[in-house]
Protein backbone atom coordinates (compact mmCIF):
# COMPACT_ATOMS: atom_id res chain seq x y z
CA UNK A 1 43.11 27.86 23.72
CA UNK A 2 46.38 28.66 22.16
CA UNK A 3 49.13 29.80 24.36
CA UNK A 4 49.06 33.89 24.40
CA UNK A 5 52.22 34.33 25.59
CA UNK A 6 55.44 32.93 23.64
CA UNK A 7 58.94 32.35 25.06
CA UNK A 8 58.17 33.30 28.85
CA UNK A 9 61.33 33.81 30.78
CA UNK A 10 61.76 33.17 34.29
CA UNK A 11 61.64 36.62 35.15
CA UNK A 12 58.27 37.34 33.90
CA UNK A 13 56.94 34.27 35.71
CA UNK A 14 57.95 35.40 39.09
CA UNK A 15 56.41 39.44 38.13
CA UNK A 16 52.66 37.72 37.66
CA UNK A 17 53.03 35.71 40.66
CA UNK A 18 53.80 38.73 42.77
CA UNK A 19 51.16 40.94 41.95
CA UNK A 20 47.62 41.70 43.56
CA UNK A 21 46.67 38.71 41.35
CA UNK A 22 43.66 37.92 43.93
CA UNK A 23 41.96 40.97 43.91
CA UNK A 24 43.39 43.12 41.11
CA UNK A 25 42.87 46.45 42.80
CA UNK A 26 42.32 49.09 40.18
CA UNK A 27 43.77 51.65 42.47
CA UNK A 28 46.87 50.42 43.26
CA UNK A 29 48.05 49.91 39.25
CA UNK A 30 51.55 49.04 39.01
CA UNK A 31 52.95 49.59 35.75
CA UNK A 32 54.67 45.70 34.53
CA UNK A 33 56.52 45.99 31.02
CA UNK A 34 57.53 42.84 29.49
CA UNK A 35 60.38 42.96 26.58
CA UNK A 36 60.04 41.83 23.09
CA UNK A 37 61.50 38.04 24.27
CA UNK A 38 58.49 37.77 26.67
CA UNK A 39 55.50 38.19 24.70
CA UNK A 40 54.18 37.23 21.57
CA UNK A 41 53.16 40.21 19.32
CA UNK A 42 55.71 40.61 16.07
CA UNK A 43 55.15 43.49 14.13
CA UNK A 44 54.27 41.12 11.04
CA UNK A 45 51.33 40.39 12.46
CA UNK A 46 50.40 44.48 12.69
CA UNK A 47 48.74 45.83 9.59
CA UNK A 48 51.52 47.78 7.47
CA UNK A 49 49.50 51.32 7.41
CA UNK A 50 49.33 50.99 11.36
CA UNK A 51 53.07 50.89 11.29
CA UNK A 52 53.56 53.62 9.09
CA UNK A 53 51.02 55.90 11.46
CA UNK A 54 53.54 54.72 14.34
CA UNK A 55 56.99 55.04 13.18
CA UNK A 56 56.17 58.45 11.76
CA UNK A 57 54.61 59.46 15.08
CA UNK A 58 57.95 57.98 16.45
CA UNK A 59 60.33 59.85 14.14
CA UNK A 60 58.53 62.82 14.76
CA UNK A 61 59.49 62.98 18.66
CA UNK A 62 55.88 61.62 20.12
CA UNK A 63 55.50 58.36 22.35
CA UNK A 64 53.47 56.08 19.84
CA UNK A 65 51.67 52.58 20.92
CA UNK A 66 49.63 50.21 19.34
CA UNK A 67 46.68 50.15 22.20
CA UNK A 68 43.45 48.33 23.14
CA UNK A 69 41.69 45.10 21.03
CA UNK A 70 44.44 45.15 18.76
CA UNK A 71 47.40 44.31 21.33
CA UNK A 72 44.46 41.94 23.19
CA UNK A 73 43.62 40.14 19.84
CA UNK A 74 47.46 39.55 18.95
CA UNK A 75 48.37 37.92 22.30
CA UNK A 76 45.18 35.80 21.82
CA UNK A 77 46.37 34.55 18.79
CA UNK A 78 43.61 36.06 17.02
CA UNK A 79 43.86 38.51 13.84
CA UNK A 80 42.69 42.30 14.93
CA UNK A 81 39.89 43.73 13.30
CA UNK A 82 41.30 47.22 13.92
CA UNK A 83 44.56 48.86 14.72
CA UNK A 84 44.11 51.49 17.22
CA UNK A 85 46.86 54.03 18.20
CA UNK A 86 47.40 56.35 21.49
CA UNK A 87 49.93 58.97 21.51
CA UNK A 88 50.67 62.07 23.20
CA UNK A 89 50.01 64.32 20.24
CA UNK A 90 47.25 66.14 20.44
CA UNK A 91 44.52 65.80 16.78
CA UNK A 92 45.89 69.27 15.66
CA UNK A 93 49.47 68.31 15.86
CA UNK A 94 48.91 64.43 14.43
CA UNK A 95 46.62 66.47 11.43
CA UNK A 96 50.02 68.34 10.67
CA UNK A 97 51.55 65.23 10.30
CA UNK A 98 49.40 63.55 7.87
CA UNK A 99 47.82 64.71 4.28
CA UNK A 100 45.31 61.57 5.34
CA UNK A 101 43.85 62.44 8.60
CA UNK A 102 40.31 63.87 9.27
CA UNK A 103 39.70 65.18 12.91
CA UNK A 104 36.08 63.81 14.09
CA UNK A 105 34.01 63.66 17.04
CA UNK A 106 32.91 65.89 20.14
CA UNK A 107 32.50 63.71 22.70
CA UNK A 108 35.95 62.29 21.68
CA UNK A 109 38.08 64.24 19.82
CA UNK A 110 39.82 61.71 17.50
CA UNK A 111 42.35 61.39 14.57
CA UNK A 112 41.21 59.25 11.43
CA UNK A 113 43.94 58.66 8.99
CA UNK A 114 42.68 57.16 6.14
CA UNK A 115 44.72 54.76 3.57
CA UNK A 116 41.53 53.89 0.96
CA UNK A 117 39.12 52.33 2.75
CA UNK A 118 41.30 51.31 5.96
CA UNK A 119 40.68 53.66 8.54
CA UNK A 120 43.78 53.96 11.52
CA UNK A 121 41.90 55.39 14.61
CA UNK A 122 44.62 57.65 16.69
CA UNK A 123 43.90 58.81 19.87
CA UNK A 124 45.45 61.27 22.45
CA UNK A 125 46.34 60.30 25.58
CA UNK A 126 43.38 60.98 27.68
CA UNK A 127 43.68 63.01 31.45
CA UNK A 128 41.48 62.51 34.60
CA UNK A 129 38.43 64.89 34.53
CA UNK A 130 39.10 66.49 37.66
CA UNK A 131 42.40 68.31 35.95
CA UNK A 132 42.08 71.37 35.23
CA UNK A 133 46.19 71.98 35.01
CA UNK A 134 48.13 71.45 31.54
CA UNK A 135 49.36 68.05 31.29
CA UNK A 136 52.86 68.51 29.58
CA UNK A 137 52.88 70.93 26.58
CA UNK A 138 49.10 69.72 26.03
CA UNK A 139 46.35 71.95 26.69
CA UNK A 140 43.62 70.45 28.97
CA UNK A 141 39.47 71.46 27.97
CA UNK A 142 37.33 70.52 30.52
CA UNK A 143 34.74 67.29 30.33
CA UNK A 144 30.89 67.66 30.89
CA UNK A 145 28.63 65.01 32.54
CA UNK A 146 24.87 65.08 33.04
CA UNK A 147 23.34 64.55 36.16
CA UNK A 148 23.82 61.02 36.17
CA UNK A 149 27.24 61.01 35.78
CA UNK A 150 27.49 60.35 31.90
CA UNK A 151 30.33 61.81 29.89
CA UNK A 152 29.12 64.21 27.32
CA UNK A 153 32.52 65.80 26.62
CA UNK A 154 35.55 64.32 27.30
CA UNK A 155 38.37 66.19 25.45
CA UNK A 156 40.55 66.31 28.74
CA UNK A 157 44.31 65.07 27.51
CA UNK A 158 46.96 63.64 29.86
CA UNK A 159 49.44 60.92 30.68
CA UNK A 160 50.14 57.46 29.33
CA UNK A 161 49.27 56.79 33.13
CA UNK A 162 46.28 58.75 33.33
CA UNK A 163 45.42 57.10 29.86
CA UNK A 164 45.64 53.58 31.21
CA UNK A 165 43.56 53.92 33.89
CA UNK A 166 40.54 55.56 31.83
CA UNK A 167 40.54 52.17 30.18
CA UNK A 168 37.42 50.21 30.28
CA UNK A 169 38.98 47.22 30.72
CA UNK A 170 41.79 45.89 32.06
CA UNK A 171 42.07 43.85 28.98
CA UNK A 172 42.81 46.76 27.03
CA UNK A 173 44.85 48.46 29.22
CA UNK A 174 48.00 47.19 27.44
CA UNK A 175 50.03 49.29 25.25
CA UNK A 176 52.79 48.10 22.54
CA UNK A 177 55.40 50.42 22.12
CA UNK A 178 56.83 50.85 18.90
CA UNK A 179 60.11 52.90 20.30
CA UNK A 180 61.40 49.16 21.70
CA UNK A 181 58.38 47.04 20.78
CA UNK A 182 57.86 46.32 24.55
CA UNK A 183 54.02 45.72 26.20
CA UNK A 184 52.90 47.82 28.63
CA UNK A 185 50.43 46.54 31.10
CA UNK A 186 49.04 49.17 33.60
CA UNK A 187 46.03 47.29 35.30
CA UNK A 188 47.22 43.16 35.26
CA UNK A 189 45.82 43.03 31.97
CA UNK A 190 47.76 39.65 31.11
CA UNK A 191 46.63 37.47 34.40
CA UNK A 192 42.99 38.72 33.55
CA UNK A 193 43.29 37.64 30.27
CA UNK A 194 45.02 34.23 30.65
CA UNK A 195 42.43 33.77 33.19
CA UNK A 196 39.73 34.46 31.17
CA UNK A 197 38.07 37.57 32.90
CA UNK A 198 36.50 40.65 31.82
CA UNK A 199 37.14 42.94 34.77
CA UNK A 200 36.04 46.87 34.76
CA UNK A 201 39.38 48.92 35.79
CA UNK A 202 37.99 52.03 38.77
CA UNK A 203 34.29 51.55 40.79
CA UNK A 204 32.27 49.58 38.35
CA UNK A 205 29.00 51.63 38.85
CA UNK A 206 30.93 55.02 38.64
CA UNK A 207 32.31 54.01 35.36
CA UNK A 208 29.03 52.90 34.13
CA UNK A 209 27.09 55.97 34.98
CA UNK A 210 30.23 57.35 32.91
CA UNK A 211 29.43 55.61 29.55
CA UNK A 212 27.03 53.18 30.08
CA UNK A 213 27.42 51.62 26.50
CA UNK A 214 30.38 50.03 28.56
CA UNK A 215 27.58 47.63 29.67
CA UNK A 216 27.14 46.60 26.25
CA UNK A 217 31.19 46.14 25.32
CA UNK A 218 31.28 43.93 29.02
CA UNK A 219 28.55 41.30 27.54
CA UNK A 220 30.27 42.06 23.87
CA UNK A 221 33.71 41.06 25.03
CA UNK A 222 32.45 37.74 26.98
CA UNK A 223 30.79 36.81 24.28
CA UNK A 224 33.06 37.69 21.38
CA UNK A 225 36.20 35.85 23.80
CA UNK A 226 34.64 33.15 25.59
CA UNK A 227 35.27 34.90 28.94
CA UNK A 228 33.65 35.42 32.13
CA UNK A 229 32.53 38.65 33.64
CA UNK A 230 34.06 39.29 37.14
CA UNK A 231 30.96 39.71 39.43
CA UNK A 232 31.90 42.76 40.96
CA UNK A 233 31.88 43.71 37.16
CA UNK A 234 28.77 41.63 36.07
CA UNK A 235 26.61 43.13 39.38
CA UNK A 236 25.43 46.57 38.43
CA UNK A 237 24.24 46.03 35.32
CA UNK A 238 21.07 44.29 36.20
CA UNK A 239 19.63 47.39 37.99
CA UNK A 240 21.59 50.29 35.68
CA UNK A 241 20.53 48.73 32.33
CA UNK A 242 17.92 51.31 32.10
CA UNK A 243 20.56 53.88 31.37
CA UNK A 244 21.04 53.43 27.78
CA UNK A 245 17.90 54.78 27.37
CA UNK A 246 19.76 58.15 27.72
CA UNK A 247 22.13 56.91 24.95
CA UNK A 248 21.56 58.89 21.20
CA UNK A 249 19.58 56.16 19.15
CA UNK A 250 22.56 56.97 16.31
CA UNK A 251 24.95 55.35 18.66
CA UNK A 252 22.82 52.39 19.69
CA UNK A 253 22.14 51.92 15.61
CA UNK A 254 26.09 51.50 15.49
CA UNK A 255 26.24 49.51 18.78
CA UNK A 256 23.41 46.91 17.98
CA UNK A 257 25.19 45.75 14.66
CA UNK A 258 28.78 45.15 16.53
CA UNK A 259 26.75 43.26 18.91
CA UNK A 260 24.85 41.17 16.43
CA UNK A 261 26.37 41.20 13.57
CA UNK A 262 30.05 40.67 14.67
CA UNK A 263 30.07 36.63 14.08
CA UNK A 264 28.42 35.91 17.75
CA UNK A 265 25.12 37.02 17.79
CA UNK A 266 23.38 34.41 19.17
CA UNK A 267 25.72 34.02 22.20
CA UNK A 268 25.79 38.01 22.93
CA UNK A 269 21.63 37.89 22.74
CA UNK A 270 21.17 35.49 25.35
CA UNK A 271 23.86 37.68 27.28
CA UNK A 272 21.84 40.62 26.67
CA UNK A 273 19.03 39.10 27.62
CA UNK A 274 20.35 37.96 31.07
CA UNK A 275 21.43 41.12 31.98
CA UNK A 276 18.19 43.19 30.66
CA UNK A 277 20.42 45.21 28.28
CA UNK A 278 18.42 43.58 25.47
CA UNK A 279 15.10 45.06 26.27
CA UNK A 280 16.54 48.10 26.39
CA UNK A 281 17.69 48.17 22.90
CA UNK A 282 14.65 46.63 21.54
CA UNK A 283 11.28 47.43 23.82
CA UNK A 284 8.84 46.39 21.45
CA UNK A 285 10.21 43.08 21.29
CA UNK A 286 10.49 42.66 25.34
CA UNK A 287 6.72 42.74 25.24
CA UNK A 288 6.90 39.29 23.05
CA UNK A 289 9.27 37.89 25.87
CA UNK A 290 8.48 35.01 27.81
CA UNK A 291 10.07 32.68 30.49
CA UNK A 292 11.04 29.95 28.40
CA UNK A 293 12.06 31.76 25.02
CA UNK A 294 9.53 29.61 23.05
CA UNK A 295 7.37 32.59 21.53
CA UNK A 296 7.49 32.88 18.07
CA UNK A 297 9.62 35.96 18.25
CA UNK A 298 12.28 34.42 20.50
CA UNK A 299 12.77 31.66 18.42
CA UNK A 300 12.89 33.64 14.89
CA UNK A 301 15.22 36.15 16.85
CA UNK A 302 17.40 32.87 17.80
CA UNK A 303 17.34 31.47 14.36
CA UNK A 304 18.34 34.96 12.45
CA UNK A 305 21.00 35.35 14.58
CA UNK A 306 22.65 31.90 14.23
CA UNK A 307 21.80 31.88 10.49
CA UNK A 308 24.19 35.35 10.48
CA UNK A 309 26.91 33.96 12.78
CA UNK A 310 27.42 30.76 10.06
CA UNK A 311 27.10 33.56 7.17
CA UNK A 312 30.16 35.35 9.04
CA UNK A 313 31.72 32.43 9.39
CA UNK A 314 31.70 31.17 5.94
CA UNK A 315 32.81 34.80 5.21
CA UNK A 316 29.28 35.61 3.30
CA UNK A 317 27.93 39.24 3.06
CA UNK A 318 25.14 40.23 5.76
CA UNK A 319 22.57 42.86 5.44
CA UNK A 320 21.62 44.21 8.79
CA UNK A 321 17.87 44.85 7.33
CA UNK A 322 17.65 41.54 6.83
CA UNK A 323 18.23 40.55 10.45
CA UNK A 324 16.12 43.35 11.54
CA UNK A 325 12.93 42.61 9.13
CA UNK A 326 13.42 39.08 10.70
CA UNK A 327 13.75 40.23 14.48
CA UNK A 328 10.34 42.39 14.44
CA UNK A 329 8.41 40.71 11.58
CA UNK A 330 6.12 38.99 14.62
CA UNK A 331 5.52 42.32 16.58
CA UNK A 332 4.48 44.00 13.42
CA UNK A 333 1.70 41.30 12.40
CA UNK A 334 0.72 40.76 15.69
CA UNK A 335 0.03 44.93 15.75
CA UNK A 336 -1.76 44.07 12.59
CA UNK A 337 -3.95 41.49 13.44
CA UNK A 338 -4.86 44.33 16.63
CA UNK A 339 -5.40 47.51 13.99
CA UNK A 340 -7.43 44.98 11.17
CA UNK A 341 -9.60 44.08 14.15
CA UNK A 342 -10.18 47.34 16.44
CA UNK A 343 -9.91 49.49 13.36
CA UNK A 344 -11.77 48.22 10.88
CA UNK A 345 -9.16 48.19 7.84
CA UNK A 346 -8.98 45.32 5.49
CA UNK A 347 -5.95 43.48 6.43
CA UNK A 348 -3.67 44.47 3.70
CA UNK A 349 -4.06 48.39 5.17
CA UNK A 350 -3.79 47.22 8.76
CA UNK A 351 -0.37 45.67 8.02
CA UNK A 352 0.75 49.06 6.16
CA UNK A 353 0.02 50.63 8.76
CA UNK A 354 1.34 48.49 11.67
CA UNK A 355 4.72 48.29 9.19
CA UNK A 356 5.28 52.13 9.88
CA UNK A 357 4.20 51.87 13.41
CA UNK A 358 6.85 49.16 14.57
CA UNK A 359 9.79 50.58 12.43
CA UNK A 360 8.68 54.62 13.95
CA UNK A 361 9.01 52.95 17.41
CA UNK A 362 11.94 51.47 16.64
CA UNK A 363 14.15 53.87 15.62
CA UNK A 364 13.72 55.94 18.88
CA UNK A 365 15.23 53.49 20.44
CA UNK A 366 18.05 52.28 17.35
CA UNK A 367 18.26 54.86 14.82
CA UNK A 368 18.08 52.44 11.95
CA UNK A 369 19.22 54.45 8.74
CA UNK A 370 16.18 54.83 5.98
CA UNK A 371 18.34 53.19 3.51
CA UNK A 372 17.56 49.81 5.98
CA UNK A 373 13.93 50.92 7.08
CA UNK A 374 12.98 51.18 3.12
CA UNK A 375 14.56 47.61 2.92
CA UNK A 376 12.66 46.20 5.75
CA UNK A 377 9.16 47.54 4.17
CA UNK A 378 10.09 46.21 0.73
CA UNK A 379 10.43 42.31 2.27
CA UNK A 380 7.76 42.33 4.49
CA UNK A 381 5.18 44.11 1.96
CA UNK A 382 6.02 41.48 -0.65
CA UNK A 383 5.25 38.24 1.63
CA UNK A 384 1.51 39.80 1.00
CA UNK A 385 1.83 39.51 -2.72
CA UNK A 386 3.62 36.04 -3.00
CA UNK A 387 0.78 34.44 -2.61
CA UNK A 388 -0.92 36.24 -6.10
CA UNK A 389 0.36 34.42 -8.67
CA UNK A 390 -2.31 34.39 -11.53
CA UNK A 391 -1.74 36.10 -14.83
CA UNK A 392 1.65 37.91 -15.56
CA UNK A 393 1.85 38.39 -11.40
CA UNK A 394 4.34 35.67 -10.99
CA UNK A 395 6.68 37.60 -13.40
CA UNK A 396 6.23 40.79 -12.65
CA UNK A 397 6.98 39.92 -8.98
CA UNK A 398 10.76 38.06 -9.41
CA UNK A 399 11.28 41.68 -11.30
CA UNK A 400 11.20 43.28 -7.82
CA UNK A 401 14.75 44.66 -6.82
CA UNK A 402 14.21 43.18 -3.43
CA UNK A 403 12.67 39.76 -4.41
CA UNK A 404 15.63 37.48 -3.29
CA UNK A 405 15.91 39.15 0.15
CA UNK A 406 12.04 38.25 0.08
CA UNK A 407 11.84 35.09 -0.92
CA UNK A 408 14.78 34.01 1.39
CA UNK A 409 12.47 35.77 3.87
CA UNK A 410 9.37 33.84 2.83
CA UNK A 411 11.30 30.24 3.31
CA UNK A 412 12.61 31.02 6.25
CA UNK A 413 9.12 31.94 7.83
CA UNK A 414 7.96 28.42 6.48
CA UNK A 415 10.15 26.95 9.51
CA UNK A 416 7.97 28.47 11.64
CA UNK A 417 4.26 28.78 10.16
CA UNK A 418 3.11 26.36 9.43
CA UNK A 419 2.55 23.85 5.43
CA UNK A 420 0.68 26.70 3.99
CA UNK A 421 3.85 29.08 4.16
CA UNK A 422 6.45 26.32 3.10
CA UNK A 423 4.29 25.17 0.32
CA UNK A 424 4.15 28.85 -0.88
CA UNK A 425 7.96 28.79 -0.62
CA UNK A 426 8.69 25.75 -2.36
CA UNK A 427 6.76 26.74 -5.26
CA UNK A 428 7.83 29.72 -5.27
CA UNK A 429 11.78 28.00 -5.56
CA UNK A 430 10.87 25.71 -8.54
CA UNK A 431 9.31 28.71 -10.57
CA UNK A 432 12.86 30.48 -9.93
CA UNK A 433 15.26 27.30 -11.33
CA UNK A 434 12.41 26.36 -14.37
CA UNK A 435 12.44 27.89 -17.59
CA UNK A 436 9.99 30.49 -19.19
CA UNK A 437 7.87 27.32 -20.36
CA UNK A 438 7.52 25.68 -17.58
CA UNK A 439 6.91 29.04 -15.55
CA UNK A 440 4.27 29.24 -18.21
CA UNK A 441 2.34 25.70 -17.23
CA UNK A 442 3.17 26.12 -13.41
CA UNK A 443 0.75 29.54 -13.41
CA UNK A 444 -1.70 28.06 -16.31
CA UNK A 445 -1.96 24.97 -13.53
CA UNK A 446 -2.51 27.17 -10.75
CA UNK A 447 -5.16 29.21 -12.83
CA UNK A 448 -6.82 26.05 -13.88
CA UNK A 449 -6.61 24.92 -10.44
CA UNK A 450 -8.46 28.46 -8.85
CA UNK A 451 -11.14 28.16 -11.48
CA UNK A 452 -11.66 24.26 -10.49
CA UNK A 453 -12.32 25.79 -6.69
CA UNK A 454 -14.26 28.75 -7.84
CA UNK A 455 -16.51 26.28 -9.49
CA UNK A 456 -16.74 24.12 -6.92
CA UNK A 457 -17.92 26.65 -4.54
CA UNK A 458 -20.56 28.32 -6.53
CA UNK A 459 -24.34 27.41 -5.38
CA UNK A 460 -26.16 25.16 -8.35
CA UNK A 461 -28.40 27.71 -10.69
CA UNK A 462 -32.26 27.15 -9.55
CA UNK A 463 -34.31 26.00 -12.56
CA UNK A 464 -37.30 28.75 -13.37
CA UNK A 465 -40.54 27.42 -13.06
CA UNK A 466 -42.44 26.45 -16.04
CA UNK A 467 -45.61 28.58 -16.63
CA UNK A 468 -48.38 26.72 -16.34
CA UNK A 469 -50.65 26.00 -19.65
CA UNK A 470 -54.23 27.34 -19.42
């Protein structure tokens, strides 16, 4: 690992080695700010419409920081995916200041200012939910939990203080100023992350029954960082995983492709897994679970997801049907096999069927948009027709909008069923790269070939008896 801090002075060295570095009590924060000299981040790195959202913040008279992943990901040496601001203008007065901001959100009130399609996320400071008193010249509203604890409003405002300890993680309690381009790191942020830790900042249960899509960032952040979650951290989650089943499937939908689809997919699944937060997300696929991982599920859901972590990191495109058609294609023909057999449909029908079944189920859990369910249906109904290839079939099919997402679907299944399927695939390949002749001969061979069987199999004609002469 590169070094993550540059140019360490003496001074700093003897601040980390004098704080709670042992047990990093939440509740005794102590607010450590090290100068420009002593850490790494130079505004060069920052993306140039985040610094225009914080110097006019600035000039206007608020307190303006770059907050969060972005200030973690620059003193990792890493590039930031997103540039996220906290300031102690409220979305009404940072709307006045830009033409390009759109307020969103309930739960969170939030401030999007938009530059094309580059979206710079600003925040207001957020308060403690027990105040009830106006924090400054802001004016407080009052958060709303359910009876387990979970945050369904949380518009309170407050402090940079109050702010830093609402932080998930002490990881992303650290704050860049823009004013003096200083770091500000409430809850011993730095240690934690030199070390390698992904600590919760408060009670770890209390802050789970808050938001408990915080057990998801935890296994997110290990994974996506290489780190370690402290076990005081790690320990709930086992037994509370069952409370994302309280979280809106819209939310999970977003959730599951940050968690997948992110460039470490693989290494977050078997995270999930450990902790039971995968099962939650996906409950038809727990029931195809076993102890070793070697069902035919487990390893197609392996495979997917390294196949998109090497597509990320070649910088290809990634269509999250794709990786979802893959993930449930065994629970939906194993429910078809079932509904062929106990129902009495013809096969084709039964898988239909089942195809609406798994996706329906689904979606309670992960609201996948229809734009990806129709997607999903399209590649799995068209492994059924690959194998018709006679007459003007073989055409019409590599006409179908969706046939490369099918095909790619159909070889990749040959890894794991069988000569039949990969024999089906590589044909399939050389009809794609020959020309319209030789598609021509490849389905007058396969024609020729059907008939040969068809004649092979038909029962010799009797011979009629002769009459008998009188």
């Amino acid at each position: 690992m590169r070094c993550i801090i540059f140019n360490r002075v003496a001074s700093f060295c003897r601040k980390v080695l004098n704080r709670q570095s042992s047990t990093h009590a939440t509740e005794d924060l102590t607010l450590q700010i090290y100068q420009r000299q002593e850490h790494g981040i130079s505004r060069k790195d920052i993306s140039e419409n985040a610094l225009k959202v914080l110097y006019r913040l600035n000039k206007a008279g608020y307190d303006a920081y770059l907050v969060g992943g972005g200030v973690r990901d620059l003193l990792l040496d890493q590039k930031p995916k997103d540039f996220d601001i906290a300031t102690n203008a409220t979305p009404e007065e940072i709307k006045k200041l830009f033409r390009n901001c759109r307020l969103i959100g309930r739960r969170f009130r939030l401030a999007h200012i938009l530059f094309g399609r580059d979206v710079i996320e600003v925040a207001t400071f957020r308060g403690h939910h027990a105040e009830t008193k106006p924090a400054g010249n802001i004016k407080q509203q009052v958060a709303a939990q359910n009876h387990e604890g979970m945050l369904l409003r949380d518009n309170v405002y407050g402090t940079i203080d109050e702010d830093a300890e609402r932080r998930d993680f002490t990881i992303n309690a650290l704050y860049y100023n823009i004013k003096d381009f200083t770091v500000c790191d409430y809850a011993n942020g730095l240690p934690d992350l030199e070390d390698r830790i992904i600590r919760l900042i408060g009670d770890p249960e209390t802050r789970y029954r808050e938001d408990p899509v915080r057990m998801l960032r935890a296994v997110r952040f290990a994974a996506k960082l290489d780190m370690d979650i402290e076990a005081n951290t790690a320990e709930p989650i086992l037994r509370l995983s069952t409370l994302l089943q309280d979280i809106p499937a819209a939310r999970l939908f977003e959730e599951s492709l940050k968690l997948l689809q992110s460039g470490n997919g693989l290494a977050t699944y078997k995270l999930l897994r450990e902790y039971n937060l995968f099962q939650q997300l996906f409950p038809i696929l727990a029931e195809h679970f076993t102890e070793d991982h070697s069902s035919p599920t487990e390893r197609m859901i392996e495979h997917i997801l390294a196949a998109t972590d090497a597509r990320i990191a070649e910088e290809k495109r990634v269509n999250p049907a794709f990786m979802y058609a893959a993930m449930l294609w065994y629970p939906m023909t194993t429910r078809a096999e079932e509904i062929s057999v106990t129902g009495g449909l013809s096969y084709y029908d039964a898988f239909m069927v089942a195809a609406n079944d798994i996706l329906d189920e689904q979606v309670k859990t992960i609201a996948i948009p229809r734009r990806f369910t129709t997607t999903v249906r399209d590649i799995w109904q068209q492994q059924l027709r690959f194998s018709r290839r006679s007459g003007k079939r073989a055409f019409k099919m590599m006409e179908h909008p969706k046939f490369r997402a099918a095909f790619d679907f159909l070889e990749m299944r040959g890894q794991f069923e069988g000569n039949d399927i990969a024999t089906l695939g590589a044909w399939w390949r050389d009809f794609q790269s020959a020309d319209r002749n030789q598609r021509g001969k490849m389905v007058q061979e396969l024609n020729e070939g059907s008939s040969q069987r068809r004649r092979r199999r038909r029962p010799p004609r009797r011979k009629k008896p002769q009459a008998k002469s009188s």
